[in-house]
Protein backbone atom coordinates (compact mmCIF):
# COMPACT_ATOMS: atom_id res chain seq x y z
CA UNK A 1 0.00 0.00 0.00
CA UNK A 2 3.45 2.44 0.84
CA UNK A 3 3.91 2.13 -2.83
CA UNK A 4 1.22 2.61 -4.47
CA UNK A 5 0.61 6.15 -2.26
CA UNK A 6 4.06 7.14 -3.57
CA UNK A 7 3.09 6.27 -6.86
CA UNK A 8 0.39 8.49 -6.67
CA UNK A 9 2.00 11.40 -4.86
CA UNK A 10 4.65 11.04 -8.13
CA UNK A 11 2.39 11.66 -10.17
CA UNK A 12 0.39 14.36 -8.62
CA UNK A 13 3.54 16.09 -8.89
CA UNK A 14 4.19 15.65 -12.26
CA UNK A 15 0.97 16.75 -12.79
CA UNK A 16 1.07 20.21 -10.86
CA UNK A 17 4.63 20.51 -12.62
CA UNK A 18 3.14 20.64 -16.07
CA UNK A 19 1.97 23.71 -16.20
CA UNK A 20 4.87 25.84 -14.54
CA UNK A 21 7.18 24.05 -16.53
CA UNK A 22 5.37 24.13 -20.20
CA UNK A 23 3.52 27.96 -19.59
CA UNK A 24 5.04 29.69 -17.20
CA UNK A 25 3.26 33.06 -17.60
CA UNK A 26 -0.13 31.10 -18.67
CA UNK A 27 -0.10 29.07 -14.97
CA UNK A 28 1.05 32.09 -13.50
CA UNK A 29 -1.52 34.63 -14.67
CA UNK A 30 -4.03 31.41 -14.03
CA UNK A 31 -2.69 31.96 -10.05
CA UNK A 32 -3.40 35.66 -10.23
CA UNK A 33 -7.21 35.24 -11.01
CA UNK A 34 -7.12 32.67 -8.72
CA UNK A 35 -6.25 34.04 -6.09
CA UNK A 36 -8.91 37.31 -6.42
CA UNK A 37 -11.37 34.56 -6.42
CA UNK A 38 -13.69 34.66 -2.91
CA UNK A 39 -13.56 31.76 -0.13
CA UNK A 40 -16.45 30.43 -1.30
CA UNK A 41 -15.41 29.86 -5.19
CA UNK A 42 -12.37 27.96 -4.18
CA UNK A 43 -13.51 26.06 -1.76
CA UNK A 44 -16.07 24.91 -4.24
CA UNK A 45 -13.29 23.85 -7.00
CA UNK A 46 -11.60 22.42 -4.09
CA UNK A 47 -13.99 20.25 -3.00
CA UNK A 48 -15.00 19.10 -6.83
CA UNK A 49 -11.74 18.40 -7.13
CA UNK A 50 -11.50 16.49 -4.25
CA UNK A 51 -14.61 14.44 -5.30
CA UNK A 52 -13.30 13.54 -8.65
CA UNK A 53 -9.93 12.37 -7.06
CA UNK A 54 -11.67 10.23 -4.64
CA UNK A 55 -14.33 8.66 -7.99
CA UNK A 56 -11.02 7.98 -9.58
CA UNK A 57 -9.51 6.62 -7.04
CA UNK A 58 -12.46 4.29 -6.13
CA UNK A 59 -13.04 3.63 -9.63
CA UNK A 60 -9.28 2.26 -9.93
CA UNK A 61 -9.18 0.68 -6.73
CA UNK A 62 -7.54 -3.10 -7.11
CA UNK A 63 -10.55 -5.07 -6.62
CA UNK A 64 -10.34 -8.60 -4.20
């Protein structure tokens, strides 16, 4: 199970290091609006994103 969360933080990573990495001024004006957003909007994107990683992670779940 140690793995697999590795395996997973790994590739969060490379994930959230896409966008820096590819469009820099893209990601970082995308931070800028972000960040004048209220409370309330990003805990809303938060928590859908949350929900979708948790689906995914269900749905791909090693089965018994």
């Amino acid at each position: 199970m140690g793995k697999e969360l590795l395996l997973a933080a790994g590739l969060v990573l490379v994930v959230e290091g896409l966008g820096p990495m590819l469009i820099p001024n893209r990601w970082r004006n995308m931070v800028k609006e972000m960040s004048q957003l209220p409370d309330s909007s990003l805990r809303r994107i938060g928590g859908c994103l949350v929900v979708a990683g948790v689906v995914i992670a269900y749905m791909m779940w090693p089965s018994k």
